[in-house]
Protein backbone atom coordinates (compact mmCIF):
# COMPACT_ATOMS: atom_id res chain seq x y z
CA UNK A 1 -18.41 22.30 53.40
CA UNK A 2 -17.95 24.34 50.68
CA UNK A 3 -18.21 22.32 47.22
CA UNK A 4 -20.77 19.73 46.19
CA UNK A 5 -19.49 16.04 46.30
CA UNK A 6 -21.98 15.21 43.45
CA UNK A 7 -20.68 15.75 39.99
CA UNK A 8 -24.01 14.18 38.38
CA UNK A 9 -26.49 15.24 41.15
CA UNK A 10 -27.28 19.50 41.47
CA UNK A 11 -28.03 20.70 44.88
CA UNK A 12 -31.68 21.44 45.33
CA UNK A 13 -30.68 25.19 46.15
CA UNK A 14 -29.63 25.12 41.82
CA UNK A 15 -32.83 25.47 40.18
CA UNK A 16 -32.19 24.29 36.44
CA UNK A 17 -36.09 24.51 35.80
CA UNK A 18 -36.71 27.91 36.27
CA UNK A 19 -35.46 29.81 32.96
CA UNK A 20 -36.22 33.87 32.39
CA UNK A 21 -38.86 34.60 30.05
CA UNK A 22 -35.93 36.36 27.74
CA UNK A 23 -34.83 33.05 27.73
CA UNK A 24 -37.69 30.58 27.16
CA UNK A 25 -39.16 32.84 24.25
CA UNK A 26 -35.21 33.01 22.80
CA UNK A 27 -34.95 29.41 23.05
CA UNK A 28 -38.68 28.33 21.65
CA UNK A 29 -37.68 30.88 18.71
CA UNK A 30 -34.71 28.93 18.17
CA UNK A 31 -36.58 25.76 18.04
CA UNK A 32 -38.98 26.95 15.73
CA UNK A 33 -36.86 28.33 13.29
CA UNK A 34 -35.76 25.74 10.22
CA UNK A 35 -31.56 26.72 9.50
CA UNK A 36 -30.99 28.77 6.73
CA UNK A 37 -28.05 26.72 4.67
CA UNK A 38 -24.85 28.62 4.61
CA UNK A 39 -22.95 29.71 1.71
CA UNK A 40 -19.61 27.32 1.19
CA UNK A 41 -16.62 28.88 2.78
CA UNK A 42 -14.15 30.77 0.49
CA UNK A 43 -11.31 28.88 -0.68
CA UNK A 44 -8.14 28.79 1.90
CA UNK A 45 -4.96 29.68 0.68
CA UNK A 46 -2.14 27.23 1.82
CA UNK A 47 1.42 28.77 2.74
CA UNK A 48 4.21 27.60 0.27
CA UNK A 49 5.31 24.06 0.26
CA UNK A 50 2.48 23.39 2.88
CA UNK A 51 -1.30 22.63 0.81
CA UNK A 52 -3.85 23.57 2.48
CA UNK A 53 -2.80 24.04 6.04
CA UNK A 54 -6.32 24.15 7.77
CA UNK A 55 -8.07 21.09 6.15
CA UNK A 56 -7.84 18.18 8.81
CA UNK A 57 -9.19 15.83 6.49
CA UNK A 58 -6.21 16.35 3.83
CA UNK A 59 -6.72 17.92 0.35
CA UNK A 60 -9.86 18.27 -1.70
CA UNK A 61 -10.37 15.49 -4.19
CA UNK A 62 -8.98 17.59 -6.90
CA UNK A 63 -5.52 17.38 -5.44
CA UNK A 64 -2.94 14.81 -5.38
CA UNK A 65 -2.62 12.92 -2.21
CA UNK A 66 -0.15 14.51 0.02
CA UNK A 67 3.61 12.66 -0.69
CA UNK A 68 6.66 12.46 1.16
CA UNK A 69 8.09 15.79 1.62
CA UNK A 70 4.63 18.09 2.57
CA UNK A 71 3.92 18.72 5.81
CA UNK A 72 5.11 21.43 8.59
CA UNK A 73 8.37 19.38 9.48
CA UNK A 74 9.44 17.18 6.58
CA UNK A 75 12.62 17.73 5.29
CA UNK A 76 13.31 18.57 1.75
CA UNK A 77 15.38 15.32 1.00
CA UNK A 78 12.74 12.99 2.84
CA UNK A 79 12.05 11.43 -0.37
CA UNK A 80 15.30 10.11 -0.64
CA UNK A 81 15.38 8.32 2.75
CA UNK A 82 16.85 4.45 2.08
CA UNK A 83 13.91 2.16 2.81
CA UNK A 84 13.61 0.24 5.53
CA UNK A 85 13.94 -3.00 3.57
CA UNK A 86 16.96 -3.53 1.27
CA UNK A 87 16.07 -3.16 -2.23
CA UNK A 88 15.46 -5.63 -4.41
CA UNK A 89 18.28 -4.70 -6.39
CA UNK A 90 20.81 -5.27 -3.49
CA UNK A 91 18.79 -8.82 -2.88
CA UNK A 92 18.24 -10.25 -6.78
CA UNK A 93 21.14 -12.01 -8.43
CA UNK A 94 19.42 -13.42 -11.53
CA UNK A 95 21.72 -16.20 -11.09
CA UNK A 96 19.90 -17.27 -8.27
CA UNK A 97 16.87 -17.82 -10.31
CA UNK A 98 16.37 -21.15 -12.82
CA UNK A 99 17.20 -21.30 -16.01
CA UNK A 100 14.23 -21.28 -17.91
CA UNK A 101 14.80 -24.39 -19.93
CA UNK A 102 15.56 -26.64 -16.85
CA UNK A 103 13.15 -25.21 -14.86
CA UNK A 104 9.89 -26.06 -17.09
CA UNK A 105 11.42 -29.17 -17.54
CA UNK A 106 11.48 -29.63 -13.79
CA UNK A 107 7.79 -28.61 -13.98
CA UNK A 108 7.07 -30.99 -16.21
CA UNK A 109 8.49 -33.88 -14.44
CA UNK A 110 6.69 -32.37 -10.61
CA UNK A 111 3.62 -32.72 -9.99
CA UNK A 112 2.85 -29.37 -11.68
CA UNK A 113 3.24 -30.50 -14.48
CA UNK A 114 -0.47 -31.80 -14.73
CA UNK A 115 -0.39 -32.69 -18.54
CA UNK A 116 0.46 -29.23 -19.56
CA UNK A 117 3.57 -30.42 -21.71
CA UNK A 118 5.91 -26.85 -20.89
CA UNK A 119 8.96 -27.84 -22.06
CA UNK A 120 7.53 -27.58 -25.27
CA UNK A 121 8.08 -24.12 -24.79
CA UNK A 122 12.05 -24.01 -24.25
CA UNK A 123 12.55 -22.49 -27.94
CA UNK A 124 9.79 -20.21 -27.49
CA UNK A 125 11.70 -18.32 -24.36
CA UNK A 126 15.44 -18.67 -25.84
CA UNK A 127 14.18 -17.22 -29.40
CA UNK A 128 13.02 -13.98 -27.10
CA UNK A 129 16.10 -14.12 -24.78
CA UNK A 130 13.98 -14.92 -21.62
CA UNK A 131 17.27 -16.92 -19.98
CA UNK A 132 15.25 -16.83 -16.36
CA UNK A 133 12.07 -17.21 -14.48
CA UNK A 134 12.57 -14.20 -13.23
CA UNK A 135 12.25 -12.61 -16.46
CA UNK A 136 8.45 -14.43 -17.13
CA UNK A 137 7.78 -12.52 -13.48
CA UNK A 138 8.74 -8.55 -15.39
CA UNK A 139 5.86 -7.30 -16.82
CA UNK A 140 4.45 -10.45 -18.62
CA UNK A 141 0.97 -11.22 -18.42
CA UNK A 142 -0.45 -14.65 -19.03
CA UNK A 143 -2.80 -12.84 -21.28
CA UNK A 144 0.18 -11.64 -23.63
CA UNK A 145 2.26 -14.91 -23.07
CA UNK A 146 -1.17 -17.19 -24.50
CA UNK A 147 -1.63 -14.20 -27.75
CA UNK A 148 2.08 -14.14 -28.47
CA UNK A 149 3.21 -17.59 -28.51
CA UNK A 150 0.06 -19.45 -29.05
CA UNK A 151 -0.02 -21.33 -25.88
CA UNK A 152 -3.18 -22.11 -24.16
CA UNK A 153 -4.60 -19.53 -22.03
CA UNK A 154 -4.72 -21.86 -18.86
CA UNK A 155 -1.29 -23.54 -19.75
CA UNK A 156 0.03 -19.49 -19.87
CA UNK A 157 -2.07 -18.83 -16.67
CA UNK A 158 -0.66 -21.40 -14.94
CA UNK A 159 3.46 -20.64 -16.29
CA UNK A 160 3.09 -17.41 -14.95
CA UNK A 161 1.53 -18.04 -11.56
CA UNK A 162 4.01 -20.78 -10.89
CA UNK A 163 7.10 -18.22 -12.34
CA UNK A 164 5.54 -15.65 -10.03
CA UNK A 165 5.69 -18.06 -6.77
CA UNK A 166 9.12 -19.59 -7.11
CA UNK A 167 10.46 -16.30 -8.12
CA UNK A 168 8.62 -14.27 -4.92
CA UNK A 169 9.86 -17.44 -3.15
CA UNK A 170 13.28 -17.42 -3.97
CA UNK A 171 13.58 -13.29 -3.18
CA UNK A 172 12.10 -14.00 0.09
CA UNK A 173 14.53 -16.73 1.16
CA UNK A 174 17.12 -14.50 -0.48
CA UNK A 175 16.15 -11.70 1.15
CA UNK A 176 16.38 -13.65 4.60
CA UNK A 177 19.53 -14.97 4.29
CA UNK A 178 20.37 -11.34 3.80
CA UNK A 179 18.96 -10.40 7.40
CA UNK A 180 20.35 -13.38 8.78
CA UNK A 181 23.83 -12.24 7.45
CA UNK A 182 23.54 -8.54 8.12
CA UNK A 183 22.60 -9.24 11.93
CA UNK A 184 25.43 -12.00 12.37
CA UNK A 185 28.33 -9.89 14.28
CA UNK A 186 31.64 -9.05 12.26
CA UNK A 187 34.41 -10.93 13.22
CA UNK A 188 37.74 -8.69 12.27
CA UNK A 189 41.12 -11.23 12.18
């Protein structure tokens, strides 16, 4: 028989132990001796359109992260793939979104409504052309909702948190039906 069967077992003929002398006073030496720290490697210069090529861990901090469009086999144009999704543009009809006026009226009369009067606020949002709930959702804080009108802060806070649920609520059961419709087969008369 030619090979060993033991992969974690030497034969007894292999003696491991017995080391040169070259060898023991090379690797006592080595032991002995702290590391000297090494100076920082020079700088790597990346290829065009490709930052960085021998980093595994991505750029340095100093660079922006890498984006759609780096990398050894992106295409140019991958930034303007379609997203998976479809956008929220191709989803929203502000018509399917409360008026504003009925709609804190509504609140009023639910059990949200919890003594915060919000109809009171009808004029406020027509004076400013906010026509739907959708439009409390864009960029409005509850912060800047409480300092420009005058409302409460926890009256604002809640407006906007409740504008922000029926409106994510509506998009997602718009966004649905959308699925639900784009998977349904074509009939052709």
């Amino acid at each position: 028989m030619k090979g060993w069967i033991s992969t974690t077992n030497p034969p007894k003929e292999l003696k491991l132990g017995d080391m040169s002398i070259k060898a023991k006073a090379k690797a006592a030496k080595a032991e002995a001796a702290p590391l000297e720290p090494q100076p920082p490697a020079p700088p790597t210069m990346g290829f065009p359109g490709y930052p960085y090529p021998f980093t595994p861990y991505g750029p340095p901090p100093h660079m922006p992260p890498w984006g759609p469009g780096y990398g050894m086999h992106a295409p140019a144009s991958s930034s303007r793939l379609p997203p998976s999704s479809p956008l929220a543009e191709d989803v929203e009809d502000v018509t399917l979104f409360p008026r504003i006026s009925q709609w804190l009226r509504d609140l009023d009369d639910g059990p949200r409504g919890d003594g915060h009067n919000f109809s009171e606020w009808v004029e406020y949002f027509a004076e400013r052309k906010y026509m739907r709930i959708c439009d409390i959702t864009d960029g409005m804080s509850s912060l800047e909702l409480s300092k420009s009108s005058g409302m409460a802060e926890g009256t604002a806070k809640c407006l906007v948190s409740y504008a922000e649920a029926d409106t994510q609520a509506i998009c997602k059961r718009e966004k649905r039906r959308a699925q639900v419709e784009k998977a349904q087969p074509h009939r052709y008369i």
